[in-house]
Protein backbone atom coordinates (compact mmCIF):
# COMPACT_ATOMS: atom_id res chain seq x y z
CA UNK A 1 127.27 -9.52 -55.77
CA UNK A 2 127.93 -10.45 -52.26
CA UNK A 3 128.60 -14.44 -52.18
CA UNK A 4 129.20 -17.02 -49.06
CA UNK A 5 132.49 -18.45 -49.82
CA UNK A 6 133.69 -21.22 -48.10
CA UNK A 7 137.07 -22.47 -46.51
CA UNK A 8 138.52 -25.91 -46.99
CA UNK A 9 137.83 -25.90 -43.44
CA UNK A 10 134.65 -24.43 -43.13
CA UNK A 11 133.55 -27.64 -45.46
CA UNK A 12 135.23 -30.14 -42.93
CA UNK A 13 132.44 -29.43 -40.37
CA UNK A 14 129.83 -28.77 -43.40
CA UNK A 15 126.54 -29.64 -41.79
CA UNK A 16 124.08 -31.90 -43.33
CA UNK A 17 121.30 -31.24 -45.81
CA UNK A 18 118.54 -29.32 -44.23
CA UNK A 19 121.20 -26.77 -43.24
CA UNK A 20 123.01 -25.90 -46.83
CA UNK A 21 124.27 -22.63 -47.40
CA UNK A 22 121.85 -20.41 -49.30
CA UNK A 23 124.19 -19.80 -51.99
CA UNK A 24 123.87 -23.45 -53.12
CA UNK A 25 120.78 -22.64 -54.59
CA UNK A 26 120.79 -19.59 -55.59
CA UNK A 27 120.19 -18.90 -59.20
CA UNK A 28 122.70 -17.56 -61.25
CA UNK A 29 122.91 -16.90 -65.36
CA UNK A 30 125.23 -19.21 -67.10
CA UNK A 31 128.63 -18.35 -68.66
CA UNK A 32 130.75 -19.15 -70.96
CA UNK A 33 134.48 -20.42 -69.14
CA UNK A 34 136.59 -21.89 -72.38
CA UNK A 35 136.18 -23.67 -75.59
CA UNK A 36 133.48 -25.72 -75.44
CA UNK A 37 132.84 -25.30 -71.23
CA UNK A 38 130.10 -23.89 -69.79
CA UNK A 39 129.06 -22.94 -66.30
CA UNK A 40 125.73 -23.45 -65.38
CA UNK A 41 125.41 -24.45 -61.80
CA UNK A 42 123.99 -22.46 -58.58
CA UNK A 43 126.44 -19.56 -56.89
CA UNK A 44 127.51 -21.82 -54.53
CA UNK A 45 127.41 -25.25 -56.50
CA UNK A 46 129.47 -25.03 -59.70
CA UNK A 47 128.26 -27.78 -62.64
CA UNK A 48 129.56 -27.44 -65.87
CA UNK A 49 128.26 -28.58 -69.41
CA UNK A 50 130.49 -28.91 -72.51
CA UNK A 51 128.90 -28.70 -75.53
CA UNK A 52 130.13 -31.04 -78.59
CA UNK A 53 128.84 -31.92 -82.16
CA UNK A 54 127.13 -34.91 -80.92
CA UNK A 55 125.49 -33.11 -77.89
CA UNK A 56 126.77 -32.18 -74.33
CA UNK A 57 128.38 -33.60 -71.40
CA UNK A 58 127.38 -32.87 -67.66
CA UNK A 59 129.96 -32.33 -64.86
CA UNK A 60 128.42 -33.15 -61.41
CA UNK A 61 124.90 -32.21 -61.00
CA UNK A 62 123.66 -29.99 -57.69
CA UNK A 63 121.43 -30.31 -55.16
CA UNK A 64 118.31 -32.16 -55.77
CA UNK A 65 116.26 -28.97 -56.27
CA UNK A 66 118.75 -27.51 -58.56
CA UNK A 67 117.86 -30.23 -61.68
CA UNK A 68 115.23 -27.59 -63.09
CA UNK A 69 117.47 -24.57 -62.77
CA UNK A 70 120.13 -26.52 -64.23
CA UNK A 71 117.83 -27.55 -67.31
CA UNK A 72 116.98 -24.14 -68.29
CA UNK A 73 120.67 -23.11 -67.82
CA UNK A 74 121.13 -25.97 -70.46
CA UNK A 75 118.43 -24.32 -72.31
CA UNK A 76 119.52 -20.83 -71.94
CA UNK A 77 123.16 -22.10 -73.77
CA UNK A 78 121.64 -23.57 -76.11
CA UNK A 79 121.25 -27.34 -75.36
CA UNK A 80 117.69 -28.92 -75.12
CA UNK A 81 116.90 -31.62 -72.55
CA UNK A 82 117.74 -34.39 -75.69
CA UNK A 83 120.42 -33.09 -76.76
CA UNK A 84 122.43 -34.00 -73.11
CA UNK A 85 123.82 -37.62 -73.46
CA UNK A 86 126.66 -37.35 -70.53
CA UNK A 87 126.83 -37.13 -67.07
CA UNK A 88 129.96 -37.28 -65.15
CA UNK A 89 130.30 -38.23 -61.44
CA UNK A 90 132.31 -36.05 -59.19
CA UNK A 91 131.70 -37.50 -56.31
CA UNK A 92 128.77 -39.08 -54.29
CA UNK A 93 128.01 -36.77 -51.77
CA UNK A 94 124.14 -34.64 -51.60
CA UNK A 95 124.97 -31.30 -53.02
CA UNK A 96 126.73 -33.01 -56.28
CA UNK A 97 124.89 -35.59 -56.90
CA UNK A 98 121.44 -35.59 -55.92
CA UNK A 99 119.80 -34.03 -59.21
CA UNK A 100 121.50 -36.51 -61.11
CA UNK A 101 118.43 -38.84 -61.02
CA UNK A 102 116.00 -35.83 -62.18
CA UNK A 103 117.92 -34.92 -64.74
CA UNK A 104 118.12 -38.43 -65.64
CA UNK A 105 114.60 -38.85 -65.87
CA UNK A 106 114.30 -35.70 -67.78
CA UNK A 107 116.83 -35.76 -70.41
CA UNK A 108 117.47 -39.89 -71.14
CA UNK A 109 121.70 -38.68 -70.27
CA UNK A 110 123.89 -41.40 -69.17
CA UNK A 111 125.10 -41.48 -65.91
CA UNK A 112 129.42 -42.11 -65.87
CA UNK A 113 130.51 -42.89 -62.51
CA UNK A 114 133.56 -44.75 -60.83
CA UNK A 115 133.31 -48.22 -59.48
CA UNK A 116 133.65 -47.10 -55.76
CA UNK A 117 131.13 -44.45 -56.27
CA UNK A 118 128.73 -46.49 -57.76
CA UNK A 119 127.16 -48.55 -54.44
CA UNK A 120 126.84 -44.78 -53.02
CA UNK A 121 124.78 -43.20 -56.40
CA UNK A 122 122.51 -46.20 -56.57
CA UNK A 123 121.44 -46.82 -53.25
CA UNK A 124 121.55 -42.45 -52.77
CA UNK A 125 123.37 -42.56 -49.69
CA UNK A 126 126.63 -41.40 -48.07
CA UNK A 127 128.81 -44.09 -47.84
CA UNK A 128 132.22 -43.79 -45.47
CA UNK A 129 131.75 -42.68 -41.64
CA UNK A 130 131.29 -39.60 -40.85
CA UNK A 131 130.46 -37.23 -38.57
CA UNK A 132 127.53 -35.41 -40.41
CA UNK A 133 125.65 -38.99 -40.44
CA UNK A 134 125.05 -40.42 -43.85
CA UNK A 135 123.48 -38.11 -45.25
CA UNK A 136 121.00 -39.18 -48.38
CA UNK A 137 119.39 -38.06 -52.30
CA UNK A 138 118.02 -39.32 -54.75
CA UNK A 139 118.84 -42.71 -55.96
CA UNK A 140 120.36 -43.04 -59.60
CA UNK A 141 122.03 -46.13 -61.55
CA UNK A 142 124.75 -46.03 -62.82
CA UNK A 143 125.00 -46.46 -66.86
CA UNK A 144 129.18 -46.71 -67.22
CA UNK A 145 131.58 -47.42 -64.93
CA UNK A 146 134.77 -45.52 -65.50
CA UNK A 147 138.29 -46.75 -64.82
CA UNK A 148 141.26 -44.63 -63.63
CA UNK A 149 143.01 -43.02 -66.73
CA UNK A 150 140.17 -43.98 -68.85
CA UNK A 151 138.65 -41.47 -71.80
CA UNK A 152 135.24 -40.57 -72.19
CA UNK A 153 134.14 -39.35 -75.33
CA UNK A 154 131.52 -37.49 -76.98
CA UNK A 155 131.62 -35.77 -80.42
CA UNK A 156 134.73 -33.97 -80.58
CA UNK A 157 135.42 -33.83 -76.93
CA UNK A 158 137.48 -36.63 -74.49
CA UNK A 159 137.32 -36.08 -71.15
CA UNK A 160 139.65 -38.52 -68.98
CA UNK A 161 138.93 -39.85 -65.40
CA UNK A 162 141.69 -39.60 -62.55
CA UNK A 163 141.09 -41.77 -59.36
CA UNK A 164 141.57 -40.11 -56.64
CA UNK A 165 139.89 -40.93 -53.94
CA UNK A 166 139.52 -39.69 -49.66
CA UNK A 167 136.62 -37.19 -50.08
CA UNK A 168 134.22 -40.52 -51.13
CA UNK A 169 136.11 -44.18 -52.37
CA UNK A 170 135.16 -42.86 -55.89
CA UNK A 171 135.97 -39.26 -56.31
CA UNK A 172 137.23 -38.96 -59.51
CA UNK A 173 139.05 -35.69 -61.30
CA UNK A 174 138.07 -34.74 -64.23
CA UNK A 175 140.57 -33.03 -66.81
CA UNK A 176 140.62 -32.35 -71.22
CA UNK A 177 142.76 -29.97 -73.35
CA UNK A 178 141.21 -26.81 -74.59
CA UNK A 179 143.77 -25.80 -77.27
CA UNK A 180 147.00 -26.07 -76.14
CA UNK A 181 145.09 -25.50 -72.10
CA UNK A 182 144.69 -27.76 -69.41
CA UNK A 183 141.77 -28.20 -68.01
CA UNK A 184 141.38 -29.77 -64.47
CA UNK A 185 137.87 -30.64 -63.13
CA UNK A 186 138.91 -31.68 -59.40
CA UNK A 187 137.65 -33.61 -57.10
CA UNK A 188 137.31 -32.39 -53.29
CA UNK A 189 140.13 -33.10 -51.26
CA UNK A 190 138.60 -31.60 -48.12
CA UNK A 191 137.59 -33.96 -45.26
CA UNK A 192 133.84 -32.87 -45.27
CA UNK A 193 133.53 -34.24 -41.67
CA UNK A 194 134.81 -37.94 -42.76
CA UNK A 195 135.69 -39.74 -40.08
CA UNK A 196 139.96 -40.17 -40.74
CA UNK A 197 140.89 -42.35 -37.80
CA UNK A 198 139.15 -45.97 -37.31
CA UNK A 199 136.67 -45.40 -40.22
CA UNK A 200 134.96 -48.55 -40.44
CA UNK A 201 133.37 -48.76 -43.70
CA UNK A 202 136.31 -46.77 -45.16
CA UNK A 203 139.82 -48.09 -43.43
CA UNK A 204 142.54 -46.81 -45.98
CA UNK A 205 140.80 -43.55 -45.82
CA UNK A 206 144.01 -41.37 -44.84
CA UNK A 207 146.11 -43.45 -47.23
CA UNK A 208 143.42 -42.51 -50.22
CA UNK A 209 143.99 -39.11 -49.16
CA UNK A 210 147.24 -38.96 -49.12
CA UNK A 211 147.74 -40.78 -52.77
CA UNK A 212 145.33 -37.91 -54.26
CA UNK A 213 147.19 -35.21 -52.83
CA UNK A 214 150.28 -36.30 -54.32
CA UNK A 215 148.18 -37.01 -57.94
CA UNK A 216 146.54 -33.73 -58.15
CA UNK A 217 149.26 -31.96 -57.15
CA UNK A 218 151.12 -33.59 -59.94
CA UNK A 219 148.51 -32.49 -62.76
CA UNK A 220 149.24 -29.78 -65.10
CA UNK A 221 146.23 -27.27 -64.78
CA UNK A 222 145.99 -24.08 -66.53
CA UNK A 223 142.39 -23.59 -66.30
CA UNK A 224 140.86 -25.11 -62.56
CA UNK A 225 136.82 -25.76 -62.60
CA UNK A 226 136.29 -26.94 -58.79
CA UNK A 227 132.55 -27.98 -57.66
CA UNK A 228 132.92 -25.77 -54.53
CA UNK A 229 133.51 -22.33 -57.33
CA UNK A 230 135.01 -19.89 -54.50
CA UNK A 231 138.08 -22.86 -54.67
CA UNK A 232 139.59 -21.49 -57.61
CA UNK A 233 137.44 -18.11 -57.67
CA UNK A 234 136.01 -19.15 -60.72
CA UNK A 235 132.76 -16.97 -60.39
CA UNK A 236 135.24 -14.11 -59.57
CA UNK A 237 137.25 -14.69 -62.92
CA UNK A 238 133.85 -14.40 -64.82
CA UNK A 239 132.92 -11.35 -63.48
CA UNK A 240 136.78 -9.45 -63.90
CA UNK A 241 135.53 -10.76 -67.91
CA UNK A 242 136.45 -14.13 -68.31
CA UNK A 243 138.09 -15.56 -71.46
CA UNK A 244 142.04 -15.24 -70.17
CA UNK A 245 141.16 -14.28 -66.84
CA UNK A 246 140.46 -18.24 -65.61
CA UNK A 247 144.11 -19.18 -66.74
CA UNK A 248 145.26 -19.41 -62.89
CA UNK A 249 148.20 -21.61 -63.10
CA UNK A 250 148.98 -21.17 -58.92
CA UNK A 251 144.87 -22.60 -57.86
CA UNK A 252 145.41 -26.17 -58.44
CA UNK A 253 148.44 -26.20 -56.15
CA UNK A 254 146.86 -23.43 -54.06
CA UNK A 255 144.08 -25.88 -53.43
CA UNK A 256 146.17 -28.94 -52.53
CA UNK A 257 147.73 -27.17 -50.25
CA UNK A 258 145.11 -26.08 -48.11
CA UNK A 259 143.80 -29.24 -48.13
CA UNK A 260 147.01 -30.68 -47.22
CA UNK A 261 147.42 -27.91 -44.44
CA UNK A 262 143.34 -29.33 -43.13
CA UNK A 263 144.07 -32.91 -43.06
CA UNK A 264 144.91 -34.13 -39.46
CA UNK A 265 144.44 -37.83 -39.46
């Protein structure tokens, strides 16, 4: 399958809304990544569900016309629109969190967000300056506010929030065990046209930056589950047979340090 896969850089001059890649729509089947993880976003936009014992959790959410695809990729593993009680906040930007309020609507989940997100996911608008304009989705409240280091839990499964902010005030990492592996849900650390020097609504935007480079790059990661997918190649390791083949110990840093090589504040 031929796929559009994106720099770090190529997503610091990412246009707005009406001019998205095709790939972040574009149906694909679900799969099975580890454990209890599941992937069952677009080609381009990766979302993830994890099943437990007292239903599933959601991991970012798509673009705004994505929320049916993404409930019959639920249905398709196995999980019916009840049965999703969970959604977790990557960060506030249109092509990760504008189904979020469909799928609210639709399944009854719970929205988990970060304080700094939060402004940003109810009023469905870019916050921060920057040079694609602020671009806007659908509105959503937030259910649960999640602080930095704090566990959410479901069934069987924890999944703990990392702060770490610069791509939006909230972005928040995501990471649980599988077995003895690490699992890292990260947030973007690319600039995504922000605006780094005299940001107005944002001022300690470099510093943010600069703090989650040095916290993700600190994280143990065996297993890396980016929202951009071509990041950490995940849709690549699915199709070379997945199980071991997402164990990539070098993407997490590999990551970091492209987006530390992109940042020019």
């Amino acid at each position: 399958m031929k796929r559009l896969l994106l720099t770090a850089a190529a997503l610091t001059a990412m246009p707005a809304l009406a001019e998205s890649p095709a790939s972040w729509s574009k149906p694909i089947k679900p799969f099975h990544i580890a454990g209890p993880i599941w992937y069952v976003g677009t080609e381009g936009l990766a979302v993830y569900a994890i099943k437990t014992d007292a239903g599933a959790i959601l991991v970012s959410s798509g673009l705004a016309q994505s929320a049916g695809l993404i409930e019959r990729n639920l249905r398709a593993i196995g999980v019916g629109p009840g049965q999703l009680k969970l959604m977790l906040n990557s960060h506030a930007h249109f092509d990760h969190a504008a189904a979020f309020a469909q799928l609210r609507r639709d399944t009854g989940a719970r929205l988990v967000s970060s304080a700094a997100d939060a402004g940003a996911l109810g009023a469905g608008r870019h916050e921060a300056d920057n040079e694609n304009g602020h671009t806007r989705f659908p509105a959503v409240p937030v259910d649960r506010v999640v602080r930095d280091g704090e566990t959410v839990r479901l069934g069987n499964v924890g999944i703990t929030a990392t702060l770490t902010p610069g791509h939006t005030p909230g972005c928040t990492t995501w990471s649980m065990p599988v077995g003895k592996l690490h699992v890292v849900f990260p947030c973007s650390l690319t600039v995504a046209g922000n605006v780094l020097k005299g940001n107005r609504a944002y001022p300690n935007i470099v510093a943010d930056y600069r703090k989650s480079f040095a916290r993700i790059g600190a994280m143990p990661a065996d297993i890396v589950l980016p929202m951009h997918p071509e990041f950490a190649d995940v849709l690549e390791h699915e199709a070379r047979g997945g199980g071991a083949a997402f164990i990539d110990r070098k993407a997490l840093p590999k990551i970091v340090a492209e987006a530390r090589s992109d940042f020019h504040p």
